[in-house]
Structure formats: C-alpha cells, structure tokens
N, C-alpha and C. Protein backbone atom coordinates (compact mmCIF):
# COMPACT_ATOMS: atom_id res chain seq x y z
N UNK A 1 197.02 -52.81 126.77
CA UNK A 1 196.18 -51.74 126.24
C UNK A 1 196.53 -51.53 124.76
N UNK A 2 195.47 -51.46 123.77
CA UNK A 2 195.58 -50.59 122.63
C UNK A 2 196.32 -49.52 122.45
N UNK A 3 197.07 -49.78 121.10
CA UNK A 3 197.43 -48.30 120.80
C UNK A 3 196.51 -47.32 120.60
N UNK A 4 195.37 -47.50 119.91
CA UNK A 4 194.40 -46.96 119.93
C UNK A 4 193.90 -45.96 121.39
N UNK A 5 193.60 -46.71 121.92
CA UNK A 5 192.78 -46.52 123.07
C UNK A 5 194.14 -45.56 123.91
N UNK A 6 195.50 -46.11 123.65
CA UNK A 6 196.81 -45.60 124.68
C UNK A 6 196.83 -44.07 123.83
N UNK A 7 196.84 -44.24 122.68
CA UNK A 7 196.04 -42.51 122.14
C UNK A 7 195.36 -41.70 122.42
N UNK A 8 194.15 -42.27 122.47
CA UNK A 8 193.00 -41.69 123.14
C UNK A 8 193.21 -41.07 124.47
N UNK A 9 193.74 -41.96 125.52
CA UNK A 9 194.11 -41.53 126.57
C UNK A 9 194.99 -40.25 126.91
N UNK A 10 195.90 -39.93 126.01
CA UNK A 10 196.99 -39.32 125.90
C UNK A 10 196.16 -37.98 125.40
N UNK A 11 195.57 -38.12 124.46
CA UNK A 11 194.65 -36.83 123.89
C UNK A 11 193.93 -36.17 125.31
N UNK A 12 193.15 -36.92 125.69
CA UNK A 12 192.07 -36.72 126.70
C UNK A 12 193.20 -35.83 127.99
N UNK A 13 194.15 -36.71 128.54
CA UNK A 13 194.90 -36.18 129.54
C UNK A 13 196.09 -34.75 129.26
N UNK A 14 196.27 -34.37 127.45
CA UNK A 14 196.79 -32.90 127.40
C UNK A 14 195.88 -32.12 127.25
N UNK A 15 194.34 -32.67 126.57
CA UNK A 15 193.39 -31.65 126.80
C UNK A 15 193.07 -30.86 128.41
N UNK A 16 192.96 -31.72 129.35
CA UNK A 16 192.52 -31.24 130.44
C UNK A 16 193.90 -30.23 131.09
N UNK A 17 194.88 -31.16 130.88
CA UNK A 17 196.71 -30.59 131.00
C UNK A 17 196.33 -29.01 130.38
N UNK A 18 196.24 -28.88 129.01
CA UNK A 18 196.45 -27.51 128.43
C UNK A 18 195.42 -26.77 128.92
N UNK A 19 193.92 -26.59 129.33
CA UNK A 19 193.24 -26.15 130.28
C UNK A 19 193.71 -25.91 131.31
N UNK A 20 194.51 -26.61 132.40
CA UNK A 20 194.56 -25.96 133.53
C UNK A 20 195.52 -25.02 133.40
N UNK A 21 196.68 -25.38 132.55
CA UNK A 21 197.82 -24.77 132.19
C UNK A 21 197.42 -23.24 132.18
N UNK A 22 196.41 -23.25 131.13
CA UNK A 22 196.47 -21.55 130.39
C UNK A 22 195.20 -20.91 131.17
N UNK A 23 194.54 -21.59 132.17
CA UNK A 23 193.91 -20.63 132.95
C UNK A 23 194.59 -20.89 134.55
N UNK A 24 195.78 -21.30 134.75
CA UNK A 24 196.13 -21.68 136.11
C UNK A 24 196.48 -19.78 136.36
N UNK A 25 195.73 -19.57 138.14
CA UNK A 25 196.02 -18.47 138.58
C UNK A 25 197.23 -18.47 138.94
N UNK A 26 198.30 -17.15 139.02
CA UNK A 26 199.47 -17.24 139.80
C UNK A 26 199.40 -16.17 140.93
N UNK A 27 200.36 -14.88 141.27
CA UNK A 27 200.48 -14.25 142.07
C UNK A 27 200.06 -12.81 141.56
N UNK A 28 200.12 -12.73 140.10
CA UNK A 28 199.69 -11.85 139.41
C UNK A 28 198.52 -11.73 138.97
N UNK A 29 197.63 -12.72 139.27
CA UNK A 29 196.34 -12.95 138.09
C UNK A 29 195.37 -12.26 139.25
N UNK A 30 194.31 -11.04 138.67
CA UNK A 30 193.39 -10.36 139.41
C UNK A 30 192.48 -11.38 139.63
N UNK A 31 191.93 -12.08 139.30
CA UNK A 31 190.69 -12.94 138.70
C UNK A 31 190.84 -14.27 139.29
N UNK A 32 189.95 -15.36 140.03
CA UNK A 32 189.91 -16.39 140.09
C UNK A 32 189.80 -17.21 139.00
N UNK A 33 189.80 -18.27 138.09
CA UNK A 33 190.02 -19.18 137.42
C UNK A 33 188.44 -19.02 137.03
N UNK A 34 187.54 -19.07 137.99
CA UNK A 34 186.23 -19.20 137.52
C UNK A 34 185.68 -18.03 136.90
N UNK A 35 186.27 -16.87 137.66
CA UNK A 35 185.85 -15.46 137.24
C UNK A 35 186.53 -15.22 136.09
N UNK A 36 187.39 -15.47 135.80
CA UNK A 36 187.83 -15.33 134.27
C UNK A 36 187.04 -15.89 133.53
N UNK A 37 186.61 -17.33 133.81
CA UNK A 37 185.64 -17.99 132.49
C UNK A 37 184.46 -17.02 132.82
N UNK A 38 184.04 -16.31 133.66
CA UNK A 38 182.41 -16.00 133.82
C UNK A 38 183.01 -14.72 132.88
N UNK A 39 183.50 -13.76 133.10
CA UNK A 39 183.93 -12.47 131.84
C UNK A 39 184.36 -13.02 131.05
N UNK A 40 185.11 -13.74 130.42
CA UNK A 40 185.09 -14.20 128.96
C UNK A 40 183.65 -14.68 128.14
N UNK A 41 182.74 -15.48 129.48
CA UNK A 41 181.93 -16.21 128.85
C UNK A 41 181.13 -14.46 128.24
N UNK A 42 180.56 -14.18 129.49
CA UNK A 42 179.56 -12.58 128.93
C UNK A 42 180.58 -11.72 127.62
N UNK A 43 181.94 -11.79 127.35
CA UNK A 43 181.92 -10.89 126.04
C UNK A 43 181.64 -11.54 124.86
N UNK A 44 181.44 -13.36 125.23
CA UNK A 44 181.21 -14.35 123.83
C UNK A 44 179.90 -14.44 123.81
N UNK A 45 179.05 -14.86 124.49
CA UNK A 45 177.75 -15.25 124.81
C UNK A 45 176.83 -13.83 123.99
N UNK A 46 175.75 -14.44 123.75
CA UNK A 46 174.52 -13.91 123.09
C UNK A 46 173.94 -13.16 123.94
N UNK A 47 172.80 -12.16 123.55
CA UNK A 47 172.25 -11.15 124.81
C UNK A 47 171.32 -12.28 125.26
N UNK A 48 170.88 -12.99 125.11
CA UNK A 48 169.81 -14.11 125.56
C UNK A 48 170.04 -15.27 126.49
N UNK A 49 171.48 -15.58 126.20
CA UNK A 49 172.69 -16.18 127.19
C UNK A 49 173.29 -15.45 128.38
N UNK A 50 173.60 -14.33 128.29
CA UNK A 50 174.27 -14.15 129.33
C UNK A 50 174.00 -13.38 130.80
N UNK A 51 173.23 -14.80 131.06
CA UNK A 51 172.28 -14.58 132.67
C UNK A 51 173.26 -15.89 133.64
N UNK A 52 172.89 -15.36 134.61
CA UNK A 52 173.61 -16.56 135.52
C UNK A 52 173.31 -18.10 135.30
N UNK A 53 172.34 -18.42 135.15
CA UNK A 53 171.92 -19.82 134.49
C UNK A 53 172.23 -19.94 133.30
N UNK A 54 172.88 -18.98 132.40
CA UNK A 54 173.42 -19.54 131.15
C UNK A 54 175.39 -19.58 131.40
N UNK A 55 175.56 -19.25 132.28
CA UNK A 55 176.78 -19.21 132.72
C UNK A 55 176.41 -20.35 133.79
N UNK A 56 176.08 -20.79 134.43
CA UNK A 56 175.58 -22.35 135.38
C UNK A 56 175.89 -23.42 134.18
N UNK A 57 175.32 -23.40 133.07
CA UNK A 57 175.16 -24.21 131.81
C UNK A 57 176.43 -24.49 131.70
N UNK A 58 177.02 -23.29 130.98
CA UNK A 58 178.40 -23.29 130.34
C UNK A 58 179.16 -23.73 131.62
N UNK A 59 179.51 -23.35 132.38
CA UNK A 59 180.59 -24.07 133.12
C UNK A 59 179.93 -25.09 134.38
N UNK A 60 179.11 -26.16 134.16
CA UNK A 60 178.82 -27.21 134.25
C UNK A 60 178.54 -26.75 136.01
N UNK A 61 177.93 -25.62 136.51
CA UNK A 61 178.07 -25.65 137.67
C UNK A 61 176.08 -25.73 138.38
N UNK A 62 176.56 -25.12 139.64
CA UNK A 62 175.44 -25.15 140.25
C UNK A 62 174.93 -23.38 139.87
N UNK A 63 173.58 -23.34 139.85
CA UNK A 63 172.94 -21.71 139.68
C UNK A 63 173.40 -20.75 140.60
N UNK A 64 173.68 -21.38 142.19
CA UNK A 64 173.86 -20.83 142.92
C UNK A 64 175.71 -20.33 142.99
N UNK A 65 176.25 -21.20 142.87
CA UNK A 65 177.72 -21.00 143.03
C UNK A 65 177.65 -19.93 141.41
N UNK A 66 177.00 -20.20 140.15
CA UNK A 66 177.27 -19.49 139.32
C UNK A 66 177.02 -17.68 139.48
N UNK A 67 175.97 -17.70 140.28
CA UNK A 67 175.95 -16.75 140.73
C UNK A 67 176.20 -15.74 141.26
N UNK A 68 177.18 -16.42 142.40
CA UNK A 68 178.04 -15.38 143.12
C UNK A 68 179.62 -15.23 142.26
N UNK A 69 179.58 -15.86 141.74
CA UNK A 69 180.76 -15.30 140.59
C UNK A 69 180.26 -14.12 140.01
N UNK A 70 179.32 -14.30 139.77
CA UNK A 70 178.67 -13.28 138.99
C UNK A 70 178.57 -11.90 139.33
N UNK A 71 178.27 -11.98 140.91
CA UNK A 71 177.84 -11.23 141.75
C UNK A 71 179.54 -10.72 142.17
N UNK A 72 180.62 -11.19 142.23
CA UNK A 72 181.74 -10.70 142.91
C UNK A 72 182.39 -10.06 141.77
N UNK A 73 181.96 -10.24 140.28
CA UNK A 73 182.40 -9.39 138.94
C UNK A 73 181.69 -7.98 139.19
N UNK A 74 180.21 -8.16 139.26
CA UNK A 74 179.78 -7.08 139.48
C UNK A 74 179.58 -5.83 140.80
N UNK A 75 180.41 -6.75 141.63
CA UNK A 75 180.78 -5.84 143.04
C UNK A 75 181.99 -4.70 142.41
N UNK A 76 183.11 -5.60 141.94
CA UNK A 76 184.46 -5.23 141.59
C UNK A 76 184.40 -4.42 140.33
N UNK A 77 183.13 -3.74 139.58
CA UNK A 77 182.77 -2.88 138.66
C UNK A 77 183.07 -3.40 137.23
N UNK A 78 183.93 -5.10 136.85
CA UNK A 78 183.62 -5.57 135.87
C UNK A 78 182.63 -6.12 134.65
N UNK A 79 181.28 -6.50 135.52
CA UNK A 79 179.78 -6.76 134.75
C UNK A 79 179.10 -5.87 135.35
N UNK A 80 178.04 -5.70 134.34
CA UNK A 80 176.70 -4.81 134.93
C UNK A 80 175.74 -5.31 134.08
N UNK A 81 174.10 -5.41 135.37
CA UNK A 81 173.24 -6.11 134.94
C UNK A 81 171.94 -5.51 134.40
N UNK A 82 171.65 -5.84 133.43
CA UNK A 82 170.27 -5.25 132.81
C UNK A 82 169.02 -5.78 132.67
N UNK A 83 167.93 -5.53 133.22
CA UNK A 83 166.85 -6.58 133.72
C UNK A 83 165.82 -6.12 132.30
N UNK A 84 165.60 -7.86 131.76
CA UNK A 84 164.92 -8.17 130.83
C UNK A 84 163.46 -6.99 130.62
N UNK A 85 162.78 -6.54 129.37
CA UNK A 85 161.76 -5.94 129.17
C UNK A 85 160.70 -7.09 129.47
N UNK A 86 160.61 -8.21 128.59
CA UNK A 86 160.40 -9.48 128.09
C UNK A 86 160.21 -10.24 129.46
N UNK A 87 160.91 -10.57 130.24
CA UNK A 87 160.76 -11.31 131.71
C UNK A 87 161.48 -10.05 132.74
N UNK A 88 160.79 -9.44 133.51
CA UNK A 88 161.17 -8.71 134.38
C UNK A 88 162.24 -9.38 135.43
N UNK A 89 162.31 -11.22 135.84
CA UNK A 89 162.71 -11.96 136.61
C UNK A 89 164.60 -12.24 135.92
N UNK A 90 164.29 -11.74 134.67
CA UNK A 90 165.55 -12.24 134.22
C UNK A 90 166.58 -10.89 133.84
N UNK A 91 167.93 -11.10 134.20
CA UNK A 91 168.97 -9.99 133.80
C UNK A 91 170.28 -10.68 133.00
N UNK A 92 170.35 -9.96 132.29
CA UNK A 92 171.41 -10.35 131.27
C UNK A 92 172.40 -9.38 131.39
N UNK A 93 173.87 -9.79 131.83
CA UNK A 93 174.88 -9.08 132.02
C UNK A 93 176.09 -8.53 130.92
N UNK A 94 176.53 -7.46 130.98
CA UNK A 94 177.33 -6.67 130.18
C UNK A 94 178.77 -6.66 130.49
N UNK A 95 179.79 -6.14 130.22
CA UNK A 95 181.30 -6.23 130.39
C UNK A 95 181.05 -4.52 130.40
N UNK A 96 181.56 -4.01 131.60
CA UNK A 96 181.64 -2.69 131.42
C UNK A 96 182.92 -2.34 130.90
N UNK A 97 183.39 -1.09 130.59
CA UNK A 97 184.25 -0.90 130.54
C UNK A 97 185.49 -1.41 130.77
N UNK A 98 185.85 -1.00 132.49
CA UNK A 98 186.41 -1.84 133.17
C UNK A 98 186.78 -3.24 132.78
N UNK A 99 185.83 -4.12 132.39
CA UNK A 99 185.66 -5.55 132.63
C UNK A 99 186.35 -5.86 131.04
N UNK A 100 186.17 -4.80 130.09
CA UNK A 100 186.97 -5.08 128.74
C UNK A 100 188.66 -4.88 128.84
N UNK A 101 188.47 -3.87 129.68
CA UNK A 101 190.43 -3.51 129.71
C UNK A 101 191.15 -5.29 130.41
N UNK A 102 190.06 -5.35 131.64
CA UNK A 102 190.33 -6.56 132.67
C UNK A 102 190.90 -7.60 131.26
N UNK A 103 189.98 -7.61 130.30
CA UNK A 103 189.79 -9.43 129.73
C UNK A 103 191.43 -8.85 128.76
N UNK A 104 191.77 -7.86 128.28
CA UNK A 104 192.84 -8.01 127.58
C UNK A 104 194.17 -8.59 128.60
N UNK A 105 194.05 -8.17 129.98
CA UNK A 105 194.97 -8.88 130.55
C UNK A 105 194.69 -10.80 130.83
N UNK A 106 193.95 -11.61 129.83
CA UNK A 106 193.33 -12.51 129.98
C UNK A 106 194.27 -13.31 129.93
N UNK A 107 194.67 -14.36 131.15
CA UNK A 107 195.68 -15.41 130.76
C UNK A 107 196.00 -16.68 129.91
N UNK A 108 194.31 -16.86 129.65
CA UNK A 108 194.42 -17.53 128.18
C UNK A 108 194.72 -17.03 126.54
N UNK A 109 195.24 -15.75 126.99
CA UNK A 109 195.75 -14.94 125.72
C UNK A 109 197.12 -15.88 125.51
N UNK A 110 197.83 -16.58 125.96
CA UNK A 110 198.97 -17.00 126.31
C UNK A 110 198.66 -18.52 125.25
N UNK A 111 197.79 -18.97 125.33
CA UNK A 111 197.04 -19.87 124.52
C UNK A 111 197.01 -19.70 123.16
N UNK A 112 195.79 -18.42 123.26
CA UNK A 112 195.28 -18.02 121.82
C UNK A 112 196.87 -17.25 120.96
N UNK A 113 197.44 -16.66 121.60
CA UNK A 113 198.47 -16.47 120.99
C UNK A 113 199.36 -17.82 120.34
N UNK A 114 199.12 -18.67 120.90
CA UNK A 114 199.83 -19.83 120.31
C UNK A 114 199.73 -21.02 119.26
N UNK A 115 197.98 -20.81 118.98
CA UNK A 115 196.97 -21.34 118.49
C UNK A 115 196.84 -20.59 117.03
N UNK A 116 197.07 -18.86 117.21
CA UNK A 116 196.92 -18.06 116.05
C UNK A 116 198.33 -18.45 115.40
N UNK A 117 199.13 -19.17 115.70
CA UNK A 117 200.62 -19.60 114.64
C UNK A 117 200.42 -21.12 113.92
N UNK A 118 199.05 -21.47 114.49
CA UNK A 118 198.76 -22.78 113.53
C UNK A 118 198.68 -22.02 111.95
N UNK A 119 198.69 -23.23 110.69
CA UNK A 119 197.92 -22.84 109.89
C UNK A 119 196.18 -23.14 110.17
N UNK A 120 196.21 -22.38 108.95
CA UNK A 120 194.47 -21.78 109.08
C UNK A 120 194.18 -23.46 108.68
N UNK A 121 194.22 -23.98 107.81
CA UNK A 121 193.70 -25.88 107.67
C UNK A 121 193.91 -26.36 109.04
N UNK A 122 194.97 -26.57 109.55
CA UNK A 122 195.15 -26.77 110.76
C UNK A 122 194.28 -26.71 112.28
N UNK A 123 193.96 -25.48 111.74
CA UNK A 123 193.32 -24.41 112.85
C UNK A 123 191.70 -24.94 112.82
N UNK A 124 191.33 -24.55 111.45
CA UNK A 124 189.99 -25.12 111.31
C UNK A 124 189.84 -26.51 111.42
N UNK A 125 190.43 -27.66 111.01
CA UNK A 125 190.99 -28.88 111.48
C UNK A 125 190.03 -29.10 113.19
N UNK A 126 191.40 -28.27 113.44
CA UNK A 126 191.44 -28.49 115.00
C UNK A 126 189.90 -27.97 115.65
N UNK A 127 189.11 -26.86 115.50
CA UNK A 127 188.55 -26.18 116.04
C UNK A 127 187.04 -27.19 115.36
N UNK A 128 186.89 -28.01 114.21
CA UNK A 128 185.94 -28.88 113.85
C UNK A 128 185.78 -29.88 114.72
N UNK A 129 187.05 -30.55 115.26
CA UNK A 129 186.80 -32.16 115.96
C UNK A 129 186.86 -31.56 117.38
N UNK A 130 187.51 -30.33 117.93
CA UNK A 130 186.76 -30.17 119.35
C UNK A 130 185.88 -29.83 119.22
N UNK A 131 185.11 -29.07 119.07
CA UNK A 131 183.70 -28.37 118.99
C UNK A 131 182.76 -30.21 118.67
N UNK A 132 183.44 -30.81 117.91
CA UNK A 132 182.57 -32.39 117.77
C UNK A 132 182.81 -32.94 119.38
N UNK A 133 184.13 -32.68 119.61
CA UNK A 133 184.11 -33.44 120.62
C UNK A 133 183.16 -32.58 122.29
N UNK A 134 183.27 -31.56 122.48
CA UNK A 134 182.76 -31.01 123.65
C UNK A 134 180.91 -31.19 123.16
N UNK A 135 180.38 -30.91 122.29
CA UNK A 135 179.07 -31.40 121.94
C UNK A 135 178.73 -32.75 122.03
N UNK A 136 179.31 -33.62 121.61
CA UNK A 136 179.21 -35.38 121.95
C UNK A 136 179.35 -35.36 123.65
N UNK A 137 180.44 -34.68 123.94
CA UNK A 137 180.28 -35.10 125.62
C UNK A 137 179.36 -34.48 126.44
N UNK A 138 178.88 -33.02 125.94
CA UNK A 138 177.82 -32.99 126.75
C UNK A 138 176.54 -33.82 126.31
N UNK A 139 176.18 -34.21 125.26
CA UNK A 139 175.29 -34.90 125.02
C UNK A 139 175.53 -36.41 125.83
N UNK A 140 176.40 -37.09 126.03
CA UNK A 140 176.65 -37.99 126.74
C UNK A 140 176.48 -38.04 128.34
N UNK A 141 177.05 -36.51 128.80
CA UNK A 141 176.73 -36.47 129.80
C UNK A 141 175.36 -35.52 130.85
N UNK A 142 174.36 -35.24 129.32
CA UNK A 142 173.12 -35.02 129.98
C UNK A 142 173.25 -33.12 130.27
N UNK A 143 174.32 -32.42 129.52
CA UNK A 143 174.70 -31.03 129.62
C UNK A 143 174.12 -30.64 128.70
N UNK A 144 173.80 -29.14 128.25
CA UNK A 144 173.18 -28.21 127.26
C UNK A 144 174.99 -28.18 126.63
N UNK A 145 174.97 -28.34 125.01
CA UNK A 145 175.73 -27.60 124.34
C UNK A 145 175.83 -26.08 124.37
N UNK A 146 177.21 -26.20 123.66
CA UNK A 146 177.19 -24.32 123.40
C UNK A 146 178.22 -24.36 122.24
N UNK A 147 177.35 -23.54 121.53
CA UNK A 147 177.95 -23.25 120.00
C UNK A 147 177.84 -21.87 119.82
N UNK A 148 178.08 -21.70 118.26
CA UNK A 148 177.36 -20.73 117.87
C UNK A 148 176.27 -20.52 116.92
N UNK A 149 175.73 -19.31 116.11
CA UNK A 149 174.94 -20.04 115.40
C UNK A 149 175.03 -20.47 113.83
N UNK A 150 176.43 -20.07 113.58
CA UNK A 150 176.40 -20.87 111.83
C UNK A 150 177.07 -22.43 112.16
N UNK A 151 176.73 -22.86 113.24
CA UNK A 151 177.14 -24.63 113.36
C UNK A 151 175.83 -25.25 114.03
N UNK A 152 174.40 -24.08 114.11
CA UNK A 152 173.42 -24.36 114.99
C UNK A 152 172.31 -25.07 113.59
N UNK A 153 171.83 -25.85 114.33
CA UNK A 153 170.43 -26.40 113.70
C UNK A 153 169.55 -26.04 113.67
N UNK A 154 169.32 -25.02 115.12
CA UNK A 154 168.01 -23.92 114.82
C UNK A 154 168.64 -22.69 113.49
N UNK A 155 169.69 -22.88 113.46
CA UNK A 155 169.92 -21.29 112.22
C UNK A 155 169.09 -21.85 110.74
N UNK A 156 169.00 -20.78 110.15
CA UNK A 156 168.61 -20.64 109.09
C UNK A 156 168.68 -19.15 108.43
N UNK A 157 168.53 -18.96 106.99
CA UNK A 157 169.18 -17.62 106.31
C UNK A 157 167.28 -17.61 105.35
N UNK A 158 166.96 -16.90 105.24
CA UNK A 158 165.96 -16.38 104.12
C UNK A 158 166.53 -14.98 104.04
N UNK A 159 167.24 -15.11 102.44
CA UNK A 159 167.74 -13.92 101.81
C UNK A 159 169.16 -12.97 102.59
N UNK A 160 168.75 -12.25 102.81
CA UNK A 160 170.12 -11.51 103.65
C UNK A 160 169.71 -11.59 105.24
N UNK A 161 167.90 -12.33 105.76
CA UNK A 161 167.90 -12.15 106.56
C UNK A 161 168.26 -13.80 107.65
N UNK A 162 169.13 -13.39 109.29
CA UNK A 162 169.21 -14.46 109.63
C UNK A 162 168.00 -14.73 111.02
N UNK A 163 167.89 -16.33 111.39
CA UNK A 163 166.93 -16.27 111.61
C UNK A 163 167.54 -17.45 112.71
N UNK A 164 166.88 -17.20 113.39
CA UNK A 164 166.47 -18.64 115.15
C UNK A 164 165.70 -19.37 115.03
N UNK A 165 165.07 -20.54 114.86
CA UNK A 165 164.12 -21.06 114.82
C UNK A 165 163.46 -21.43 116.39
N UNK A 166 164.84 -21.76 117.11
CA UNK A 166 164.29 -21.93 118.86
C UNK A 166 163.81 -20.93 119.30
N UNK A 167 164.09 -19.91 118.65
CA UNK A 167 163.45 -18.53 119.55
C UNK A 167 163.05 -17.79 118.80
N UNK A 168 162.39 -18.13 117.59
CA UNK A 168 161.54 -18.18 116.83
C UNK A 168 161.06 -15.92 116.33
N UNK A 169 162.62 -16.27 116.00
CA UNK A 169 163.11 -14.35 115.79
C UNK A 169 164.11 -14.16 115.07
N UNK A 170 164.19 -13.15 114.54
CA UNK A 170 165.59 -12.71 113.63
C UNK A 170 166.90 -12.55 114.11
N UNK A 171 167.58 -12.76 113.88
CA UNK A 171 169.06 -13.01 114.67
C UNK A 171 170.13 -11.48 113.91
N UNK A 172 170.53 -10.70 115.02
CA UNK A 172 171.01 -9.38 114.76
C UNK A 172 172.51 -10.06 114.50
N UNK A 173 173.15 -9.68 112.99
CA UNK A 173 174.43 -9.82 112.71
C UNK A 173 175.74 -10.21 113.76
N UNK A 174 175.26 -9.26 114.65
CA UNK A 174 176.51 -9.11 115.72
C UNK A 174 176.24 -10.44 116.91
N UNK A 175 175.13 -11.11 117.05
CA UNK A 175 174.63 -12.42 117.49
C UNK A 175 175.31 -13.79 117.28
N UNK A 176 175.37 -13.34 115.49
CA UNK A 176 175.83 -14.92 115.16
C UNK A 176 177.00 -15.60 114.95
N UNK A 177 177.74 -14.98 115.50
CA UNK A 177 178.76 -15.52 116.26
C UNK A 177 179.57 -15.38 117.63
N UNK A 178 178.87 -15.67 118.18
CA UNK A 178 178.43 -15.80 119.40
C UNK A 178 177.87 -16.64 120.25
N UNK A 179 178.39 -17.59 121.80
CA UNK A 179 177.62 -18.54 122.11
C UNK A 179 176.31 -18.56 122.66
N UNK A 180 175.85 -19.54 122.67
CA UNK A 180 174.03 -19.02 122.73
C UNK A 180 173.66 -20.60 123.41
N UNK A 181 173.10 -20.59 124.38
CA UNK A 181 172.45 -21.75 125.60
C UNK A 181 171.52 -22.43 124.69
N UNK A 182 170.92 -22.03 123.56
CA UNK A 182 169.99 -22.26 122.83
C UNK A 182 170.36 -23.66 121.57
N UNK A 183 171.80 -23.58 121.65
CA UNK A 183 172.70 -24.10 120.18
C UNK A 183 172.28 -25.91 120.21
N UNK A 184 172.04 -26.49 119.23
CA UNK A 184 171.87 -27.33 118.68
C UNK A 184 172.62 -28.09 117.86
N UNK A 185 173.88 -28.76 118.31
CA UNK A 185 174.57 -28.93 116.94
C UNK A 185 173.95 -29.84 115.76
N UNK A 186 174.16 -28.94 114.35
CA UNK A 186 173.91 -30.07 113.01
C UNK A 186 174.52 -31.20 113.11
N UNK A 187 173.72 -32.19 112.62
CA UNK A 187 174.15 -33.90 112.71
C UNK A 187 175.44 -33.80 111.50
N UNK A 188 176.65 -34.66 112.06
CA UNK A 188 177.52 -34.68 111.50
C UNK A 188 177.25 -35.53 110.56
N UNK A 189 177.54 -35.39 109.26
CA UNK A 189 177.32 -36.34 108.13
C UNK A 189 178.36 -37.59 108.44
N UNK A 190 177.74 -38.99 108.14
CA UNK A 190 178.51 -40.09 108.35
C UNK A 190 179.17 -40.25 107.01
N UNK A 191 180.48 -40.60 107.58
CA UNK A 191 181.80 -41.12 106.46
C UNK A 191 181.95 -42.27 106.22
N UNK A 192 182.03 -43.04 105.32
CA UNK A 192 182.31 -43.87 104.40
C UNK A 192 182.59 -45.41 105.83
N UNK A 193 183.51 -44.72 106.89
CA UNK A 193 184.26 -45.45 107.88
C UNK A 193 183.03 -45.73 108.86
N UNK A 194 182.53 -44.50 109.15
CA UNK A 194 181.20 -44.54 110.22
C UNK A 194 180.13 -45.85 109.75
N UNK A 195 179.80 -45.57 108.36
CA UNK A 195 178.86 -46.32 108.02
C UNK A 195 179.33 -47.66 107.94
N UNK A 196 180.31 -48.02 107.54
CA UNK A 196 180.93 -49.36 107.50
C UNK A 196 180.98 -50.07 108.72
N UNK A 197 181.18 -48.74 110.23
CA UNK A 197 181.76 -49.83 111.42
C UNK A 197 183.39 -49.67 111.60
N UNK A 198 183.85 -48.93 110.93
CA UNK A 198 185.09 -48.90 110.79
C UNK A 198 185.60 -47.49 110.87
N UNK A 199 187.47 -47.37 110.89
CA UNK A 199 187.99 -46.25 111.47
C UNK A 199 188.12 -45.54 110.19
C-alpha cells in the first residue's frame, strides 16, 4: 500500500474514531446519541430546516425513524412544534427552554472545548477541508449537503440586504449562519496541482 493512500486511511479511520468518541453515551448522558444530534441539529438549523425531513437529511436517516426522535424530544419537553402559515402540512421545531439548559450539558462540548485551543489559521484550516470533505461525500453518495449560507451558492448580498436565491427571499441576519437543507456548496476554485493532474 501507498503512503499516500496508508494516510488517507488513517485520516478517514480518526475521523469516524473522534465522532464516536465525543458523542459516545455513558451512564450519565440523558440523551441517546441520536437525540443529541436531533437538539443540536434544531438550535443550528434554519427556521426552514428544522422539520423532521430536514433532520432525516442531516443525519442520513429514514423520515420515519427521524421522526420519532423527534417525537421522544418533544414528549420529554425539550422541542416544541410550530405548524407552518405557508404549508399547514409542515412544522418546524424549536428548543424550548428546557431543551437549551439540556444542550449546555452537550457531550460534544468535550470536543469543541478542545478544538477552541487550536489556532484560529489552524482552525479555519481545519473547518475549510472538512466542510470540502463532508460536501464531496455527500455528493458522491447521492445525500443533500448542509452548510451554511456565506459558503452557499444560492447566497447573495445586494447592499446591506441578504438574499436566497433557492427560496427566492431575503435572508433574516440571524439565518445566515445557520444550517439550511437548501445549501449548495460554491465550486472550489482549482489549484495550480488540480489543473495539472497533480498533488
């Protein structure tokens, strides 16, 4: 095997490693593994995102299994659901109260705490080639991305105002940064190496 490739491998197998790591449940953790990603996802996610099929999206599942996650947050008084003006069929869920105190006990704080001692080059570094890399793989593997929207291709700015082009509306400050089912990533400009064929 390549060194190359014996790299690659090694990357690929601490990525999935440091995932299970910093969301593994123990004896203390209120929350199933999944129910943690479903309340994290609703305090990141866009008001337009965060319906059970945009949580199906994001964590690569079925509508139905996404659902009753959904449904066992909002038994336990963590989400609450608000049914669309716009589509009466659709509800977009909230973090109540409750469900905000819940996420500070979040066990991937254990992570982000460890991540905030990079430097900031570093950091941004790092947070450019995953975000390349989880967009290439869902595109590979036939998944909706999820971004936000100053890395989106539908964004656009006229003057101070920001704007959606997929959903063809003004985008409220507190939106755009934020993940959104809608995201598009901008084509990465090719480097000198890309265009050649080379590393």
């Amino acid at each position: 095997m390549d060194e190359k490739r014996q790299t690659s491998e090694q990357i690929a197998e601490l990525l999935v490693h440091v995932g299970r790591t910093s969301r593994s449940e123990d004896s203390r953790s209120a929350l199933t593994a999944a129910q943690w990603t479903c309340l994290r996802f609703f305090a990141r996610a866009n008001g337009s995102t965060r319906t059970p099929s945009g949580f199906a999206s994001f964590q690569a599942t079925t509508r139905g299994t996404a659902s009753q996650t959904v449904k066992s947050l909002e038994k336990i008084g963590l989400v609450t659901g608000t049914r669309s003006d716009r589509d009466r069929r659709s509800v977009s869920f909230d973090l109540t109260d409750q469900g905000h105190k819940m996420l500070a006990q979040d066990p991937l704080r254990d992570l982000i705490e460890m991540i905030d001692t990079l430097k900031t080059a570093d950091r941004d570094r790092f947070l450019a080639t995953i975000s390349l890399l989880a967009s290439t793989l869902s595109n590979r593997r036939g998944l909706p991305a999820f971004g936000t929207c100053q890395d989106c291709s539908h964004f656009g700015l006229s003057g101070d105002t920001a704007y959606c082009a997929c959903m063809a509306e003004e985008l409220a400050a507190v939106d755009i940064p934020k993940l959104c089912a809608s995201y598009m990533p901008t084509p990465r400009p090719q480097s000198q190496g890309d265009q050649n064929g080379t590393d």
